[in-house]
C-alpha atoms as a PDB file:
ATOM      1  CA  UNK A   1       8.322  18.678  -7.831  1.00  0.00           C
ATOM      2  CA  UNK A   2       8.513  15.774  -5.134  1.00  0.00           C
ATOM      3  CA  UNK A   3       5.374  14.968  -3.091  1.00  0.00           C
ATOM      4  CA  UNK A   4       5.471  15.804   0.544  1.00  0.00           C
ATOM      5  CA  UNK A   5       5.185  12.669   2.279  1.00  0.00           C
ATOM      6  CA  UNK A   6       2.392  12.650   5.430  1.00  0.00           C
ATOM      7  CA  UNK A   7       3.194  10.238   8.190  1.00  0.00           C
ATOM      8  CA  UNK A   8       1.778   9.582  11.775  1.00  0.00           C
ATOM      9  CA  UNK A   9       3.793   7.814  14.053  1.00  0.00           C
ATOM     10  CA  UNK A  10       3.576   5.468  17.152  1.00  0.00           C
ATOM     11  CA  UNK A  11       5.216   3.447  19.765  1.00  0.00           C
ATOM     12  CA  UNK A  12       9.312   3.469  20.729  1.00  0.00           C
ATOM     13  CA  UNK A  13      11.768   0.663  19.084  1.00  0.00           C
ATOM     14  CA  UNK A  14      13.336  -0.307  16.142  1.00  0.00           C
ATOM     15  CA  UNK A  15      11.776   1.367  13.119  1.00  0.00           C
ATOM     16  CA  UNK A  16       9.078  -0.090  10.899  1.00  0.00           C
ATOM     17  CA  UNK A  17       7.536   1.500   8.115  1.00  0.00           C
ATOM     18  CA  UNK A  18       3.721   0.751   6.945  1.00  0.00           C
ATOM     19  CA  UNK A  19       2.820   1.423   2.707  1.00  0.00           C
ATOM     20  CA  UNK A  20      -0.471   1.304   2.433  1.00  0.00           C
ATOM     21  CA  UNK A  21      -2.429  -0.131  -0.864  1.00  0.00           C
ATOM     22  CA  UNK A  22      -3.668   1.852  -3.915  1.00  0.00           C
ATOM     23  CA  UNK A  23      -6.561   4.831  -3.229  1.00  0.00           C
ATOM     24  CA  UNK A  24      -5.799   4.129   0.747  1.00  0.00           C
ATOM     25  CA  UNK A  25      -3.977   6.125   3.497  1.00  0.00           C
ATOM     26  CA  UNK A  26      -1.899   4.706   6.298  1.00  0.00           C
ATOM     27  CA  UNK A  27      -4.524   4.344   8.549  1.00  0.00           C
ATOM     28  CA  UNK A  28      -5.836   2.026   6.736  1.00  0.00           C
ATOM     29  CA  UNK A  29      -3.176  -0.048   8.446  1.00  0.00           C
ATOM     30  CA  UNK A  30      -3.460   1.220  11.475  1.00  0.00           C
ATOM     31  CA  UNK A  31      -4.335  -2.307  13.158  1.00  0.00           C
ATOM     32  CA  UNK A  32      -1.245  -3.519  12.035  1.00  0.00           C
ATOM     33  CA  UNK A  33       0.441   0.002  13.294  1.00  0.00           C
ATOM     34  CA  UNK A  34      -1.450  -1.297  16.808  1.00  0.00           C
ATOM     35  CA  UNK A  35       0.230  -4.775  16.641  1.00  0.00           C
ATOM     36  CA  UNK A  36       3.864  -3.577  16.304  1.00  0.00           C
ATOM     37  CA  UNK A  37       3.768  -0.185  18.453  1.00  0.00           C
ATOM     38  CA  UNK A  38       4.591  -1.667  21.733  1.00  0.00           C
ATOM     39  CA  UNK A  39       7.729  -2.881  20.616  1.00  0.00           C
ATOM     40  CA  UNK A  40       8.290  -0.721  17.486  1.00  0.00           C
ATOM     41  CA  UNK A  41       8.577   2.536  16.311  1.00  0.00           C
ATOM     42  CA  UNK A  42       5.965   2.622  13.338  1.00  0.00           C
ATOM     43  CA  UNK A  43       5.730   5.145  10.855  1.00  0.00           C
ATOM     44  CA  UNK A  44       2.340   4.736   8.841  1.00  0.00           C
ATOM     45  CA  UNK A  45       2.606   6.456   5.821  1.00  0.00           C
ATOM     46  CA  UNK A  46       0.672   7.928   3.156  1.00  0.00           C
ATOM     47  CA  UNK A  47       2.049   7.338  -0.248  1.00  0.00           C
ATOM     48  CA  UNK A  48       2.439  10.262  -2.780  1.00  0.00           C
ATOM     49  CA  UNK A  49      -1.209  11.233  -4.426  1.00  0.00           C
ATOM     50  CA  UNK A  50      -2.984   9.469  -1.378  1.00  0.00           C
ATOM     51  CA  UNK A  51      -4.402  11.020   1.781  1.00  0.00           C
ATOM     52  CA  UNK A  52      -2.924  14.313   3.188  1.00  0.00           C
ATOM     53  CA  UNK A  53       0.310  13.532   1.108  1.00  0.00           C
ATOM     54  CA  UNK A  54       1.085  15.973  -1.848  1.00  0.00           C
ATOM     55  CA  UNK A  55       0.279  15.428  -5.078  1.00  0.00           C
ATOM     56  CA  UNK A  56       2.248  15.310  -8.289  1.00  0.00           C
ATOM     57  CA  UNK A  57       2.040  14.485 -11.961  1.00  0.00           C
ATOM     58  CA  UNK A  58       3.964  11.088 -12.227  1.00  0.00           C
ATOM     59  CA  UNK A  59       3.968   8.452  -9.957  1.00  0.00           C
ATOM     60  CA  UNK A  60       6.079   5.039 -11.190  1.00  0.00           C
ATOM     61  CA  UNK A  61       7.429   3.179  -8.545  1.00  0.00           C
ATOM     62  CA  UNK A  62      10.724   4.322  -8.525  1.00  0.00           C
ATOM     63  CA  UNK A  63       9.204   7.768  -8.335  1.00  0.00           C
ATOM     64  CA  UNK A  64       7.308   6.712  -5.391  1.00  0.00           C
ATOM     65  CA  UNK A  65      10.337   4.592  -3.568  1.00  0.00           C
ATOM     66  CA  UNK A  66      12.413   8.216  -4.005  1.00  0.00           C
ATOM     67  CA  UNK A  67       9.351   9.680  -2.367  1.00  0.00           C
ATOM     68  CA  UNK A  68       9.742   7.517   0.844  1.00  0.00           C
ATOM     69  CA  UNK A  69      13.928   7.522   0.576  1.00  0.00           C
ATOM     70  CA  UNK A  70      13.743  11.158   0.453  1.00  0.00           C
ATOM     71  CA  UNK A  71      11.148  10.735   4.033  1.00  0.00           C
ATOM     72  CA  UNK A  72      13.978   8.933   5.616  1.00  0.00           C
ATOM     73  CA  UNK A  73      16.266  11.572   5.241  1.00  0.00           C
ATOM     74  CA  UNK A  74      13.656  14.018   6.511  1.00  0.00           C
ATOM     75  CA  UNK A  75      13.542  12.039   9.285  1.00  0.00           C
ATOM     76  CA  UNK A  76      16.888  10.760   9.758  1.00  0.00           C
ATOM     77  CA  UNK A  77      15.970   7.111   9.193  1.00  0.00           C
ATOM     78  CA  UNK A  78      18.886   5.313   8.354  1.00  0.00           C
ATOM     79  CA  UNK A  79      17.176   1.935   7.790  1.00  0.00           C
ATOM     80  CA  UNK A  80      13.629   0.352   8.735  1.00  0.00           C
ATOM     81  CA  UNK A  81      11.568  -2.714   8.451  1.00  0.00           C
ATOM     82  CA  UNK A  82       9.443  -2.241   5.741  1.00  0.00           C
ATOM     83  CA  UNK A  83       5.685  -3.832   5.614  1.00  0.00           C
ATOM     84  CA  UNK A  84       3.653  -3.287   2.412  1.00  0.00           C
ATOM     85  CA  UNK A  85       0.305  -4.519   1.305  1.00  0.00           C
ATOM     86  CA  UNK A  86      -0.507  -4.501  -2.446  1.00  0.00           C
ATOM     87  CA  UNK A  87       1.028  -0.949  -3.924  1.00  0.00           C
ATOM     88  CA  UNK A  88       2.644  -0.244  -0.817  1.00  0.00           C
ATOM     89  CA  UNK A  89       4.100  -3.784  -1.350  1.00  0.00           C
ATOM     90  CA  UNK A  90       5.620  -2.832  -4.779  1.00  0.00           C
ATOM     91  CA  UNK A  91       6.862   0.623  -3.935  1.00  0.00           C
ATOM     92  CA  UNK A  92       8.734  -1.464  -0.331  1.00  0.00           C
ATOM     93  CA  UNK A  93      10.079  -4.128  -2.771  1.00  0.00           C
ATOM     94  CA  UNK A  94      11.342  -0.865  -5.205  1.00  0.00           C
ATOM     95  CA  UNK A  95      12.768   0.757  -2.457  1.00  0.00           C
ATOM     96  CA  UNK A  96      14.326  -2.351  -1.313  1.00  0.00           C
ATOM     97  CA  UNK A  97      15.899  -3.456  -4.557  1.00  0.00           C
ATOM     98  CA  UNK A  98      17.003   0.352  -5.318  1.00  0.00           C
ATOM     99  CA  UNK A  99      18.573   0.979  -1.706  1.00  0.00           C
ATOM    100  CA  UNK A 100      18.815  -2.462   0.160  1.00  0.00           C
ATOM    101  CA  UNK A 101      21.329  -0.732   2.901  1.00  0.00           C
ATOM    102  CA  UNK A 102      17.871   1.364   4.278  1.00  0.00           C
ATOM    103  CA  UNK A 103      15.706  -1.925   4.073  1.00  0.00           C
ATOM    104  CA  UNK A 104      16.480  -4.251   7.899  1.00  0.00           C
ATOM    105  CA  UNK A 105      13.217  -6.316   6.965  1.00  0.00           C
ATOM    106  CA  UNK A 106      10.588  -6.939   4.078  1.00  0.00           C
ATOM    107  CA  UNK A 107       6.923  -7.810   4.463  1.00  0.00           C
ATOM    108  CA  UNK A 108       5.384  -7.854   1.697  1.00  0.00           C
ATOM    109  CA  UNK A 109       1.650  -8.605   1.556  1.00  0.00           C
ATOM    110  CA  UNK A 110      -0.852  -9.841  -1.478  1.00  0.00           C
ATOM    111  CA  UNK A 111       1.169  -8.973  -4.069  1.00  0.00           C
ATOM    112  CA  UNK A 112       4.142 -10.225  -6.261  1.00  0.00           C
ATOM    113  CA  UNK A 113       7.411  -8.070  -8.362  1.00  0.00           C
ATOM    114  CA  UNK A 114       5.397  -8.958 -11.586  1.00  0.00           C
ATOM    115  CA  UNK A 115       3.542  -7.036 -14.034  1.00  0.00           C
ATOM    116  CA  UNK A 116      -0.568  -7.151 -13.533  1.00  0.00           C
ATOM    117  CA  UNK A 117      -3.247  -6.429 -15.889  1.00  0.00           C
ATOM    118  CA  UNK A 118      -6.226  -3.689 -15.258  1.00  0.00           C
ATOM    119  CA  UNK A 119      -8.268  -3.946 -13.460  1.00  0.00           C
ATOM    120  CA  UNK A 120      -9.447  -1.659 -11.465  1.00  0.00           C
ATOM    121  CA  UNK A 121     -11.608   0.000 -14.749  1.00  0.00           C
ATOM    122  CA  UNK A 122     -15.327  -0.724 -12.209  1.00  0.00           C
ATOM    123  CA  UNK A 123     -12.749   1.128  -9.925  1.00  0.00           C
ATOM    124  CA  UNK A 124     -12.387   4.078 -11.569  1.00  0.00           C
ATOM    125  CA  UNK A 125     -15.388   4.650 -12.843  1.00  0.00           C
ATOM    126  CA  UNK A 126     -16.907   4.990  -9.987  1.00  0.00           C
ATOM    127  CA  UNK A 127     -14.543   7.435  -8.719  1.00  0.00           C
ATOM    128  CA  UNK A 128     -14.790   9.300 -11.479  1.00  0.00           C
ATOM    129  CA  UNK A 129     -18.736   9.313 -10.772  1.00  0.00           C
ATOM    130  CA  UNK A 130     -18.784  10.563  -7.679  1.00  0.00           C
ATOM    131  CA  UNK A 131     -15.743  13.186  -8.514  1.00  0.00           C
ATOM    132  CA  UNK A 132     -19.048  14.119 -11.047  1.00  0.00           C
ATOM    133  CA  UNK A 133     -21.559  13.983  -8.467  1.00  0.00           C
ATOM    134  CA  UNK A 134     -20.860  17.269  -6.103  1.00  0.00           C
ATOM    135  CA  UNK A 135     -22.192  14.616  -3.180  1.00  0.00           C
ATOM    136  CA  UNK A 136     -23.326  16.203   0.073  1.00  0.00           C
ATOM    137  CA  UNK A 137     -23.106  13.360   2.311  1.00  0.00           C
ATOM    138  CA  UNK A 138     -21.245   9.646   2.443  1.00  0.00           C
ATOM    139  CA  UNK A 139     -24.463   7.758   1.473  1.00  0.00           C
ATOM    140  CA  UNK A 140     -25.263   9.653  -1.757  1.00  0.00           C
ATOM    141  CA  UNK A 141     -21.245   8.765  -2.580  1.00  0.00           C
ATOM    142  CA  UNK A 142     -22.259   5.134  -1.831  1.00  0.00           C
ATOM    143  CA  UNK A 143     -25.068   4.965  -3.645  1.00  0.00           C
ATOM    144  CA  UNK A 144     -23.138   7.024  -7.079  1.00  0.00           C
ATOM    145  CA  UNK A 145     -20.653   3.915  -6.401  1.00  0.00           C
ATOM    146  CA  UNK A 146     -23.256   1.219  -6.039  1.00  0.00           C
ATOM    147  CA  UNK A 147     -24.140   1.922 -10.221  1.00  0.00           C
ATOM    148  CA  UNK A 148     -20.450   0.877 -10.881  1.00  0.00           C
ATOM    149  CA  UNK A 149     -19.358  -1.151  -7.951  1.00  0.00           C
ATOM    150  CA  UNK A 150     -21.085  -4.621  -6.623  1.00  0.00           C
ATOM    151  CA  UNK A 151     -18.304  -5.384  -3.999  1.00  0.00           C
ATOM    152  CA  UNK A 152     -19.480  -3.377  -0.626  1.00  0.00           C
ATOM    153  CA  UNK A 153     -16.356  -3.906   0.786  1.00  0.00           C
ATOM    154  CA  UNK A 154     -14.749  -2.040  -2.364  1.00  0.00           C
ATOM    155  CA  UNK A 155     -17.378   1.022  -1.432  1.00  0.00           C
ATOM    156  CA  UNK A 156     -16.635   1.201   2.145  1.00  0.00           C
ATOM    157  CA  UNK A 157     -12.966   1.324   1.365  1.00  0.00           C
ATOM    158  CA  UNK A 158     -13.380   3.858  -0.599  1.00  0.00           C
ATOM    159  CA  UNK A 159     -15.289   5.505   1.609  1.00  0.00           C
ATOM    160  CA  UNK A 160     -13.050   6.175   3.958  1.00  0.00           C
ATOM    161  CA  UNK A 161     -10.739   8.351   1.232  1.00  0.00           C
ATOM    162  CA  UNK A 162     -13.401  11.000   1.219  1.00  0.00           C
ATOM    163  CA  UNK A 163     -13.254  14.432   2.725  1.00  0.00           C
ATOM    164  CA  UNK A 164     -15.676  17.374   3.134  1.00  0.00           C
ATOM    165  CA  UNK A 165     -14.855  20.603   1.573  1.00  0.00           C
ATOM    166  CA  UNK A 166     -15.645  24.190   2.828  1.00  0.00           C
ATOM    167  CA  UNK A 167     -19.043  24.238   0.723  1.00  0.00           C
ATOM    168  CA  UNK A 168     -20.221  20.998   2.178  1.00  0.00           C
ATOM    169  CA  UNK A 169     -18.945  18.450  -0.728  1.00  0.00           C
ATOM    170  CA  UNK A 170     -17.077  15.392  -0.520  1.00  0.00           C
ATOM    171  CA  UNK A 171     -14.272  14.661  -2.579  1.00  0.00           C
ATOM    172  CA  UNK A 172     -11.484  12.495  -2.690  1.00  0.00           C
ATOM    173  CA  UNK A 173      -8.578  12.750  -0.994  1.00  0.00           C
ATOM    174  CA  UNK A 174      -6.360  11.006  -3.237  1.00  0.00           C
ATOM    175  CA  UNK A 175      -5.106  12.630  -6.812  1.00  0.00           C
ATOM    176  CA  UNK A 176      -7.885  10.691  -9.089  1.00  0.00           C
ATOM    177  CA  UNK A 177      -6.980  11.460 -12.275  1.00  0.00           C
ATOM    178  CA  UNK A 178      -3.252  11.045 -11.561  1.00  0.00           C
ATOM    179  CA  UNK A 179      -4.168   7.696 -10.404  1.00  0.00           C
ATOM    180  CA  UNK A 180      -5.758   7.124 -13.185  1.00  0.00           C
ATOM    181  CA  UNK A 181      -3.449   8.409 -15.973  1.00  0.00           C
ATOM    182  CA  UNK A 182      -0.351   6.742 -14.294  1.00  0.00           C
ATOM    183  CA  UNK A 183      -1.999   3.319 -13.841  1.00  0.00           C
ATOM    184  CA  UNK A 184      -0.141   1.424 -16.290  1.00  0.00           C
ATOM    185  CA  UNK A 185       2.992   2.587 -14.558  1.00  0.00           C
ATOM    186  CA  UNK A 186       1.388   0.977 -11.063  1.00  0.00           C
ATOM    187  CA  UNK A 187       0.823  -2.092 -12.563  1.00  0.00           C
ATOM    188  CA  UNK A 188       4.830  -2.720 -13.710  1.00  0.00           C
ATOM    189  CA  UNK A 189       6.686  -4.803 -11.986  1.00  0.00           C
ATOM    190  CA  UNK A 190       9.256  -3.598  -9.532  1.00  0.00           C
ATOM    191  CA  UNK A 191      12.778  -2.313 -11.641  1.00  0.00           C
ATOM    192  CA  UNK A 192      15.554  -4.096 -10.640  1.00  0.00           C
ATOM    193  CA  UNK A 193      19.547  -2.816  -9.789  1.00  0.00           C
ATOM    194  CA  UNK A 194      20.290  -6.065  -8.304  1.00  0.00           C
ATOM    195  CA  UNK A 195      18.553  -9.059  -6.264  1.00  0.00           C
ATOM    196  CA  UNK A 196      17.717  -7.740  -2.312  1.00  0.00           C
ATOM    197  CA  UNK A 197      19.372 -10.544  -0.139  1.00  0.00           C
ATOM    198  CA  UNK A 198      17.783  -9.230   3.286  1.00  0.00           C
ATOM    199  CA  UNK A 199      15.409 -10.866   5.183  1.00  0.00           C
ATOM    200  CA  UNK A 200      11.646 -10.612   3.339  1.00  0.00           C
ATOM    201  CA  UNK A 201       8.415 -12.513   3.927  1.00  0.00           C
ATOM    202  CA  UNK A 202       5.671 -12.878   1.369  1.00  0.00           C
ATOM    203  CA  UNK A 203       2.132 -13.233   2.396  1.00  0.00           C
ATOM    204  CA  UNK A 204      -0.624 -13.812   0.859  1.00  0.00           C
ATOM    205  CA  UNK A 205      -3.986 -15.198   1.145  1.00  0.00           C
ATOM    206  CA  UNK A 206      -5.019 -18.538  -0.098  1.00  0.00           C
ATOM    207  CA  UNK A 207      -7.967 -16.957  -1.645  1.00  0.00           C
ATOM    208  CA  UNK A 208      -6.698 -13.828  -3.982  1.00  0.00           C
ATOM    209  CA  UNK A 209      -5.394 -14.261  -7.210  1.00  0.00           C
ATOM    210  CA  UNK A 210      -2.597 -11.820  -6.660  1.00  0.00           C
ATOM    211  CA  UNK A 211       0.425 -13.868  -5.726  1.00  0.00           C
ATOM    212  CA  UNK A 212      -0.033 -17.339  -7.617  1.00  0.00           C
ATOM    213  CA  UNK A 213       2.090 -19.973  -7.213  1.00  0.00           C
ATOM    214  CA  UNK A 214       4.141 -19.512 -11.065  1.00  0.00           C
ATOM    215  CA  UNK A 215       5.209 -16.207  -9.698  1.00  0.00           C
ATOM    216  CA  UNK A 216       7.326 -18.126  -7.034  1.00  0.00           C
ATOM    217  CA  UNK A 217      10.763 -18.414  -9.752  1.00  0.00           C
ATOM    218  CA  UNK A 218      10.089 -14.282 -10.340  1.00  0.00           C
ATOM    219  CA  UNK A 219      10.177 -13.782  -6.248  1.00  0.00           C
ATOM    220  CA  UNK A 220      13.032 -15.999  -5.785  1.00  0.00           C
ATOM    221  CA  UNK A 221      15.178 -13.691  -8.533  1.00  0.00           C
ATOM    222  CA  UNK A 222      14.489 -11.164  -6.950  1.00  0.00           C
ATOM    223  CA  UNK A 223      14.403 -12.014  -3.284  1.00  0.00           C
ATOM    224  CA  UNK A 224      16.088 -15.266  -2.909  1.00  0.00           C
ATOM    225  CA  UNK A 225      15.836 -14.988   0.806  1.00  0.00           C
ATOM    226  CA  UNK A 226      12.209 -15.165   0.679  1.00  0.00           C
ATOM    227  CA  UNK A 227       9.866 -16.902   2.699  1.00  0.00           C
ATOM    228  CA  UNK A 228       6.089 -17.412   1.207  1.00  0.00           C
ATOM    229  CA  UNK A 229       3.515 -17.993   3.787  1.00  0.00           C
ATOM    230  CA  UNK A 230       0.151 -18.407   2.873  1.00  0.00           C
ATOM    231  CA  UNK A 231      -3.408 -17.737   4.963  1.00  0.00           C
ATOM    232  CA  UNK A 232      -5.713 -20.045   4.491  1.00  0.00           C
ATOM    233  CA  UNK A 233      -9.056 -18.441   3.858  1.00  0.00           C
ATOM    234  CA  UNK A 234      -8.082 -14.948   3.357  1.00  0.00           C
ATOM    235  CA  UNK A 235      -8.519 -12.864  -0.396  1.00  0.00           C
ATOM    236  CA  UNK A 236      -6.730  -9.670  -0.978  1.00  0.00           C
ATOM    237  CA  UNK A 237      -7.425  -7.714   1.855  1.00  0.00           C
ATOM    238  CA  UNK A 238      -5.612  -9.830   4.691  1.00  0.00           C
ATOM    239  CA  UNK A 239      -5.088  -6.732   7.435  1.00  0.00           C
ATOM    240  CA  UNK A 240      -8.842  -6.446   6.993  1.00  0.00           C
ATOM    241  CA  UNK A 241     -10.339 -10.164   6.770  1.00  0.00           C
ATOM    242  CA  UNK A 242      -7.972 -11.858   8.681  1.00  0.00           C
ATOM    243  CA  UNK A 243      -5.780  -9.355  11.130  1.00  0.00           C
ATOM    244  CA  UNK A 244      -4.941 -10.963  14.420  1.00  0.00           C
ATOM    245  CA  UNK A 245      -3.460 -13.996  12.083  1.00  0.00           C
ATOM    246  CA  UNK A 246      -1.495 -11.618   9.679  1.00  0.00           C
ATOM    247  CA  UNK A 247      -0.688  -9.146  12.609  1.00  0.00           C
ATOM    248  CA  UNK A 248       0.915 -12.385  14.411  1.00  0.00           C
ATOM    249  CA  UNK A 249       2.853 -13.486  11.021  1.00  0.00           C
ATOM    250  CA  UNK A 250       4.160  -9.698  10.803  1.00  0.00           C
ATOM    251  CA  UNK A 251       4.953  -9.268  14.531  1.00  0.00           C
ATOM    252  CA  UNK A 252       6.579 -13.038  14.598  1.00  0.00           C
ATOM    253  CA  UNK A 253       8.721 -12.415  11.189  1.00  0.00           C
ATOM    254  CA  UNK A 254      10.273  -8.909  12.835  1.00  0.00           C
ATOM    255  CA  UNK A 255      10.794 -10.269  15.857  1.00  0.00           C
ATOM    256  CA  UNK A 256      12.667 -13.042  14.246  1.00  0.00           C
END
């Protein structure tokens, strides 16, 4: 059965549509979303198996890129810009490579159209613990995380993917064990009909090990008209660490 796709939408112009990053939600983007909405129409979504989106049993990329196709024509989209960070950036560059007449514009942030190895196992665990845990309140989630998870940052993320039930427990919004099942499948690379020869911009930040420099001949394959620009100080996260400098790149690429 295909996932209901959740979206929340801002602002009046051309469209733009915001992926988010695995076990997020669009507003996790929603600085970005606050960047572009003056001059933009953005639609942040929430990818299948993540936030108030539905939930299903596979989840591949092309599964997920028919998932936001099949949101388009919900919503009469034609075509959009497309911005993705991390997962969001792989399902964009899917979508992109399966139906390049919807895609105007590519952003694709911290991540590359390769294959990457686990590693999220910390991750997972820790989700797993405080799926385990019946928590009653945020901090006793944190602290469940804390025996799996060093990286705050990681914890407050994940934090913010947590919801209160009707007998007072938190659990997670996104479809854990679906997530965790279908990983491999998250960590492909992007399948491609043919090369996408619209306009795309790669970021990523100096700092992360997602987007290294040998990937450049499997970007240029696949998006020859590519641009890589990289922030200098900024990891994974760049919306987060870094956002009036990646907000600027994104607005400045579009606008171009």
């Amino acid at each position: 059965m295909a996932a209901e796709v959740f979206d929340s939408v801002a602002g009046e112009g051309p469209d733009v549509v915001l992926l988010h990053g695995l076990f997020g939600m669009g507003s996790n983007l929603g600085g970005v979303s606050r960047a572009l909405q003056d001059h933009y129409r953005v639609h942040s979504l929430d990818l299948p198996n993540h936030g108030r989106s539905g939930w299903t049993t596979r989840m591949s990329l092309p599964d997920m890129a028919q998932a936001v196709q099949r949101w388009m024509e919900h919503r009469h989209l034609e075509t959009a810009h497309f911005v993705g960070h991390s997962l969001g950036g792989k399902v964009a560059m899917q979508l992109a490579l399966d139906t390049p007449y919807r895609v105007d514009a590519l952003v694709v942030a911290d991540i590359a159209p390769v294959a990457y190895p686990p590693s999220h196992q910390a991750v997972f665990a820790a989700i797993t613990a405080v799926a385990e845990a019946d928590c009653e309140s945020r901090s006793e989630a944190a602290q469940v995380m804390a025996q799996h998870l060093k990286e705050e940052n990681v914890i407050q993320f994940l934090l913010l993917s947590l919801q209160r039930d009707a007998a007072g427990i938190y659990r997670w919004r996104f479809n854990h064990p679906v997530l965790q099942a279908q990983y491999d499948a998250l960590l492909a690379a992007p399948e491609p009909v043919a090369p996408f020869d619209g306009r795309t911009c790669f970021i990523r930040g100096e700092l992360s090990d997602y987007v290294h420099d040998d990937y450049r001949p499997q970007i240029a394959a696949l998006f020859p008209q590519a641009d890589i620009v990289t922030l200098a100080g900024c990891g994974h996260w760049l919306h987060a660490e870094q956002p009036a400098r990646f907000n600027q790149q994104v607005v400045a690429f579009l606008d171009g």
